[in-house]
C-alpha atoms as a PDB file:
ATOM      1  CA  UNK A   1      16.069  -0.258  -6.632  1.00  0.00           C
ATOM      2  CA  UNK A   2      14.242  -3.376  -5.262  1.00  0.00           C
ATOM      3  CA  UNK A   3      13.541  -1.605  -2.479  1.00  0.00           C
ATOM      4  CA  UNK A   4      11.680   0.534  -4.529  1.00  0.00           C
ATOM      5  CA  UNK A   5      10.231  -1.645  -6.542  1.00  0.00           C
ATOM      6  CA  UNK A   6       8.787  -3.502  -3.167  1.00  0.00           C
ATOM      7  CA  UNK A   7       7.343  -0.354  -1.771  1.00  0.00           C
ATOM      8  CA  UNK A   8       5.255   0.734  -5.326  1.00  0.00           C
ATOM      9  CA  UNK A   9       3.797  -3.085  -5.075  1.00  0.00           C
ATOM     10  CA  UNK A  10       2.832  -2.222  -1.707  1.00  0.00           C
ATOM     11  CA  UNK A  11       1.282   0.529  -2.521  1.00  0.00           C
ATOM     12  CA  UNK A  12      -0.385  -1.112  -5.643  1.00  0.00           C
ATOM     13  CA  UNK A  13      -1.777  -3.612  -3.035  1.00  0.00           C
ATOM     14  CA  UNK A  14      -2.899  -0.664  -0.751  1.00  0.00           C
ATOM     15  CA  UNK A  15      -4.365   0.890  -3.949  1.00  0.00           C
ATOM     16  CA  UNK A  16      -6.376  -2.790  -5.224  1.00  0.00           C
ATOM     17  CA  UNK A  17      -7.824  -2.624  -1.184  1.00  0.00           C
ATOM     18  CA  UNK A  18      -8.833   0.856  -1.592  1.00  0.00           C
ATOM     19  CA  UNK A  19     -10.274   0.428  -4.694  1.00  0.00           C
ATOM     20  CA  UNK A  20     -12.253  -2.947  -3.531  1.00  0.00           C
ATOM     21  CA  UNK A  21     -13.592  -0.556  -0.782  1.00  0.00           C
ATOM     22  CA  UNK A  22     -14.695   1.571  -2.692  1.00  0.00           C
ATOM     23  CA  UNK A  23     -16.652  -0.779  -5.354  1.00  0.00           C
ATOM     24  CA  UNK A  24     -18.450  -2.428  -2.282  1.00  0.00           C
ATOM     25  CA  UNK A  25     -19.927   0.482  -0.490  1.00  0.00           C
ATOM     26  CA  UNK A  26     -20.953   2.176  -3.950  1.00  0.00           C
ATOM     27  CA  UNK A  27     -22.964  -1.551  -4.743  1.00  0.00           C
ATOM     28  CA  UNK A  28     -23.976  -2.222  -1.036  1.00  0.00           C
ATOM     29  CA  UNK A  29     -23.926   0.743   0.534  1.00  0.00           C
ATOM     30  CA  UNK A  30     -25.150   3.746  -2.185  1.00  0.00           C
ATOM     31  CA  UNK A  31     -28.229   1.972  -2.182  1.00  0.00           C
ATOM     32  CA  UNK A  32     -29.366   1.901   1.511  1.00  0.00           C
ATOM     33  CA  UNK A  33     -27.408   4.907   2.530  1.00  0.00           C
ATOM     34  CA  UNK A  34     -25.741   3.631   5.780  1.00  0.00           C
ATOM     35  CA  UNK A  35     -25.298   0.969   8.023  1.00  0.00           C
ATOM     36  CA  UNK A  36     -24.499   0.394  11.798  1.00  0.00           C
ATOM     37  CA  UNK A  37     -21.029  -1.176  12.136  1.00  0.00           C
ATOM     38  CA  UNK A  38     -20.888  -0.340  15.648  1.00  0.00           C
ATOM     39  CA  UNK A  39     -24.167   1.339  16.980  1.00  0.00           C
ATOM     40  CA  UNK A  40     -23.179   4.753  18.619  1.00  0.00           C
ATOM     41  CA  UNK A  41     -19.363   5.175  17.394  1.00  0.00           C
ATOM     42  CA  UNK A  42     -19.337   4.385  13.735  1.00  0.00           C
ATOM     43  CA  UNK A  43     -21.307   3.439  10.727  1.00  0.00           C
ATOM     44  CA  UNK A  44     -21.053   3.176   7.257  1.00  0.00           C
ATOM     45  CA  UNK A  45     -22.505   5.596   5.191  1.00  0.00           C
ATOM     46  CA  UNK A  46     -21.899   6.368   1.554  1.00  0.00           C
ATOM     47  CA  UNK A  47     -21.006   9.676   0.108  1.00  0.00           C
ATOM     48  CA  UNK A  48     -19.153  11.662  -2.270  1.00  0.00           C
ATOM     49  CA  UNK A  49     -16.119  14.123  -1.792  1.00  0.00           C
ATOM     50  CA  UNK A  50     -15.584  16.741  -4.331  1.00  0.00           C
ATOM     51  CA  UNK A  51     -12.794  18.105  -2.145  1.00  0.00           C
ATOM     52  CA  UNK A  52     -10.164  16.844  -0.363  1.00  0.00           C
ATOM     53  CA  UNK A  53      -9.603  16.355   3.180  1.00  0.00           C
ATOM     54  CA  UNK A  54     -12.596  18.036   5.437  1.00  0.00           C
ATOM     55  CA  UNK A  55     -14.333  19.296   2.300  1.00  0.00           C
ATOM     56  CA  UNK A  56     -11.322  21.785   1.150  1.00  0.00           C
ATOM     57  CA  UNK A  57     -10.915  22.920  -1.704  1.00  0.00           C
ATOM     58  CA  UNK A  58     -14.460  22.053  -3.449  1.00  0.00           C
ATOM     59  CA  UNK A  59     -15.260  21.659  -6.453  1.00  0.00           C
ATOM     60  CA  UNK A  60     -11.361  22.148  -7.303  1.00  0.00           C
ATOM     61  CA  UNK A  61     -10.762  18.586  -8.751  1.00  0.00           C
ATOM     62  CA  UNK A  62      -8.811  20.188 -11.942  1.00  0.00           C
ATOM     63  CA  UNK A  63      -6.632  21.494  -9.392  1.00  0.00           C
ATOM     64  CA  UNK A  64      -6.646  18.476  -7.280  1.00  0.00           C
ATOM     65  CA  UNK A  65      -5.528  16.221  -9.865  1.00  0.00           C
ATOM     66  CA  UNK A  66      -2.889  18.005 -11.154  1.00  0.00           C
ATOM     67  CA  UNK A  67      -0.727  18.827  -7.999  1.00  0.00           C
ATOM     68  CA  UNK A  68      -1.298  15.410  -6.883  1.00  0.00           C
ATOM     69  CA  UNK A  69      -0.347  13.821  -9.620  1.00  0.00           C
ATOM     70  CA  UNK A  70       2.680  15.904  -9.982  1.00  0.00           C
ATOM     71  CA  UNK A  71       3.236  14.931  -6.044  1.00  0.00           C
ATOM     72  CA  UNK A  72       2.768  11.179  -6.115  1.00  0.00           C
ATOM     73  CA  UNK A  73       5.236  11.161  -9.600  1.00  0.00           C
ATOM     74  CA  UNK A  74       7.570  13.418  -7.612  1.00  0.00           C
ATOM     75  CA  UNK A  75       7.460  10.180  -4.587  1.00  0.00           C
ATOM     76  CA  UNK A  76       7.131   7.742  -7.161  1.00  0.00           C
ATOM     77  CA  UNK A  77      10.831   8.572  -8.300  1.00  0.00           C
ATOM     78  CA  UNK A  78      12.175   9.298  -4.419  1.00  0.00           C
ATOM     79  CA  UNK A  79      10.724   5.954  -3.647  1.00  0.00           C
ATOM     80  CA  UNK A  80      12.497   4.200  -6.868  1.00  0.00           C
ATOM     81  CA  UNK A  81      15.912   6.559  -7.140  1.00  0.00           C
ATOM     82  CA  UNK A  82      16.886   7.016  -3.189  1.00  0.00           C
ATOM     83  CA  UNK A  83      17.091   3.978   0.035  1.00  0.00           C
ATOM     84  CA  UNK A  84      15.379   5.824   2.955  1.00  0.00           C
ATOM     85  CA  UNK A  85      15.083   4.108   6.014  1.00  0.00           C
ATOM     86  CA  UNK A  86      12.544   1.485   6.900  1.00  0.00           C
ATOM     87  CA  UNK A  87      10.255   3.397   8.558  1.00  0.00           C
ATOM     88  CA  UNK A  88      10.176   6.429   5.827  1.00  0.00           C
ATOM     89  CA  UNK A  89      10.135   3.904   3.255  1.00  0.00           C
ATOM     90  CA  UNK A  90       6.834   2.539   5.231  1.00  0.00           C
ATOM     91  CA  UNK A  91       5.471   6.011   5.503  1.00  0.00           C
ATOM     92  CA  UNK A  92       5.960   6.962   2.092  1.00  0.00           C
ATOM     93  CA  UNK A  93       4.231   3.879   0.760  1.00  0.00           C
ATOM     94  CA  UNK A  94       1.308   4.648   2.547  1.00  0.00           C
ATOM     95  CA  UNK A  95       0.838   8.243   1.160  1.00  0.00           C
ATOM     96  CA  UNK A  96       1.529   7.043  -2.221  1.00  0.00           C
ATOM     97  CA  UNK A  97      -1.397   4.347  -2.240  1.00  0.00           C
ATOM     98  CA  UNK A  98      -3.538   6.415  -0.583  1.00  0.00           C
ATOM     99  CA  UNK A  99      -2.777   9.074  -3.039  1.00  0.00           C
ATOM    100  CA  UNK A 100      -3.117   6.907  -6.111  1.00  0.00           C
ATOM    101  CA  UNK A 101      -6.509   5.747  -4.700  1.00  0.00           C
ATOM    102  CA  UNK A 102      -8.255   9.001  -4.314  1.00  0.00           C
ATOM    103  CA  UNK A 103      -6.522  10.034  -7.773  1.00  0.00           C
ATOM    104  CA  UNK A 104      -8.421   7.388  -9.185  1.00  0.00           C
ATOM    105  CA  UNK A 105     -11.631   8.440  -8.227  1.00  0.00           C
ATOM    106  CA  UNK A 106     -10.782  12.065  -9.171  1.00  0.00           C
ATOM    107  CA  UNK A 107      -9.954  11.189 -12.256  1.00  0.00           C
ATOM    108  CA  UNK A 108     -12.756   8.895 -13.207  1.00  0.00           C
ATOM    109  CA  UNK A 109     -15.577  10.615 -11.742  1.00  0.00           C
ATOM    110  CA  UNK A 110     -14.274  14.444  -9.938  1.00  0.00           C
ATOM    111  CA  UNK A 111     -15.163  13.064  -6.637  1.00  0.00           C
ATOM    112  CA  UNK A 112     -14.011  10.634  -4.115  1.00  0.00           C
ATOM    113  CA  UNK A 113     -16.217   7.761  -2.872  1.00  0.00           C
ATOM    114  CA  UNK A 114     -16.109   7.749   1.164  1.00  0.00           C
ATOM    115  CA  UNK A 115     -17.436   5.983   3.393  1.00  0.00           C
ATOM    116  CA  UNK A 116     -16.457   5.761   7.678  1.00  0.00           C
ATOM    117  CA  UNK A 117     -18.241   8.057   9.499  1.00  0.00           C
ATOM    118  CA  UNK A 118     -17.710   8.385  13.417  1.00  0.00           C
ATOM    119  CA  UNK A 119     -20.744   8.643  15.205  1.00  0.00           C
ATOM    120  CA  UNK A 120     -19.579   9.584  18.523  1.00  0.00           C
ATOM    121  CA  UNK A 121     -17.481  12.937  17.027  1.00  0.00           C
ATOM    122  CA  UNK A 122     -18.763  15.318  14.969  1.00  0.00           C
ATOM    123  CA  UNK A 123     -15.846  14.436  11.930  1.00  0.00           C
ATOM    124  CA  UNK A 124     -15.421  14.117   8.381  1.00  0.00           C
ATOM    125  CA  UNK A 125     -16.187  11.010   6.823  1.00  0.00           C
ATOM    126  CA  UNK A 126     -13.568   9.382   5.282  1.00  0.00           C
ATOM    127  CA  UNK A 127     -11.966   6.237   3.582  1.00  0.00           C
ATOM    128  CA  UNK A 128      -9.368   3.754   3.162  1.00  0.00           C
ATOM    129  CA  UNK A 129      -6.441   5.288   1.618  1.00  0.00           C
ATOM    130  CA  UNK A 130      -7.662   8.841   3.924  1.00  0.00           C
ATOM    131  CA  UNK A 131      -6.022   6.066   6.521  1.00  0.00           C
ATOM    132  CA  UNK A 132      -3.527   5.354   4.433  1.00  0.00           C
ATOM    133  CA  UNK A 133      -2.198   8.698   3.873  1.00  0.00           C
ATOM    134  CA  UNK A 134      -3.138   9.697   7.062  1.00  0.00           C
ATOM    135  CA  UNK A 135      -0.762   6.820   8.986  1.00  0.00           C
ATOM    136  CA  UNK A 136       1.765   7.790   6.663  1.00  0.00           C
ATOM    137  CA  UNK A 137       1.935  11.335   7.096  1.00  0.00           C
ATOM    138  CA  UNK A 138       1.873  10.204  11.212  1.00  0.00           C
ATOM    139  CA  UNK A 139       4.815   7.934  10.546  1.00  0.00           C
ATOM    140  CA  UNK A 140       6.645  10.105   8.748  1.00  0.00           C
ATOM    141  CA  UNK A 141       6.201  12.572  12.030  1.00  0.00           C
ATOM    142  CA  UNK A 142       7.412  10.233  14.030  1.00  0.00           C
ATOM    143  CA  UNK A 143      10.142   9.129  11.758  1.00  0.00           C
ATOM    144  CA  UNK A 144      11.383  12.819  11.786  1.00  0.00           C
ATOM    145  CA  UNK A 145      11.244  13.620  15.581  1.00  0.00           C
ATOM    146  CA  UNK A 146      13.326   9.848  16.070  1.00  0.00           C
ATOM    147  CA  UNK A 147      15.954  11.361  13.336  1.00  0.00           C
ATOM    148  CA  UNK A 148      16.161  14.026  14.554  1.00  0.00           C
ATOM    149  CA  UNK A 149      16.565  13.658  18.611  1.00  0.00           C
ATOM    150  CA  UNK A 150      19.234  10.927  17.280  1.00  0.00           C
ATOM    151  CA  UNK A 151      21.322  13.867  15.714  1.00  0.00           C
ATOM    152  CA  UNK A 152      20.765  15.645  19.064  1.00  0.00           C
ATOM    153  CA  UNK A 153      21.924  12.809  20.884  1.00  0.00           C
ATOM    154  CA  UNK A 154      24.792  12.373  18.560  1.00  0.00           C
ATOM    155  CA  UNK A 155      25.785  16.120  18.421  1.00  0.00           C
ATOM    156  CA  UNK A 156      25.214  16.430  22.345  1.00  0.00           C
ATOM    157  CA  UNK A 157      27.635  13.062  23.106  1.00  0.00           C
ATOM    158  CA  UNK A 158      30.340  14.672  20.585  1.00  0.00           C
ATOM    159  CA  UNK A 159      30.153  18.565  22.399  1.00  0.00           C
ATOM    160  CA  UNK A 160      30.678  16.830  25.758  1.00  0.00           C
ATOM    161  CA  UNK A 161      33.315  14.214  24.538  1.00  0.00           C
ATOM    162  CA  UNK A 162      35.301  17.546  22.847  1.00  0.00           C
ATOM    163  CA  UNK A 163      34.670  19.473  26.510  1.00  0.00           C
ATOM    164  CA  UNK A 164      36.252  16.653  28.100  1.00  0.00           C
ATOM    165  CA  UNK A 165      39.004  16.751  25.559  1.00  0.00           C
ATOM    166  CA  UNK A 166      39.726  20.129  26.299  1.00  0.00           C
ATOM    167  CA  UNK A 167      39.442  19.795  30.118  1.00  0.00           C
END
């Protein structure tokens, strides 16, 4: 339960960051448009996301807000009710602030306040708790290929240790 407890403070903090973010390139940034952070890779630029990631689903944010909300409750309770391991713990946190961020601005205004924008790739631009989510969904990749070539490893030392039994 502490465990769980540690990981929605986490993402609380994650979520106060994002949120901070957010503020400061609506005061600073909505009123020049953009700025150079590095010149040629990325800037700053402000604008608005109706959608979610890339753009999809437009215009949906009825839609948007109810399936993630009914997601991030659905990890809220994983993260307090069940011990994962470190690493899926980590993972989890991550989507869950990022979640609650974006929710936020869903919620309060149907779109979502971005803000990075790479220069040198033509990409969507994005924001803090898009990281967030986005490292999170990459650990939990990782998290799940380590599990699971450890069960390999595990079930491939046990067939060879029976074969050798039965030699």
């Amino acid at each position: 339960m502490l465990s769980g407890i540690l990981s929605i403070a986490a993402a609380a903090v994650l979520v106060g960051i994002d949120q901070l973010l957010k503020a400061w390139a609506t005061a600073d940034l909505l009123p020049i448009g953009s700025m150079t952070l590095i010149p040629h890779v990325v800037e700053l630029r402000y604008s608005l996301n109706e959608g979610m990631a890339f753009s999809l689903l437009w215009g949906k944010q009825g839609f948007l807000i109810v399936v993630t909300s009914v997601a991030l409750i659905v990890l809220l309770g994983y993260l307090l009710l069940r011990k994962p391991p470190l690493l899926e713990r980590i993972a989890w946190t991550l989507v869950l602030g990022g979640g609650i961020g974006n929710l936020i601005d869903r919620i309060a205004s149907g779109q979502v306040v971005d803000y990075i924008n790479f220069l040198f790739v033509d990409f969507a631009i994005f924001n803090f708790a898009d990281i967030c989510v986005t490292v999170g969904v990459a650990l939990l990749f990782v998290y799940v290929l380590w599990a699971e070539l450890g069960d390999r490893k595990k079930k491939s030392s046990g067939e060879e240790h029976t074969t050798d039994a039965d030699a």
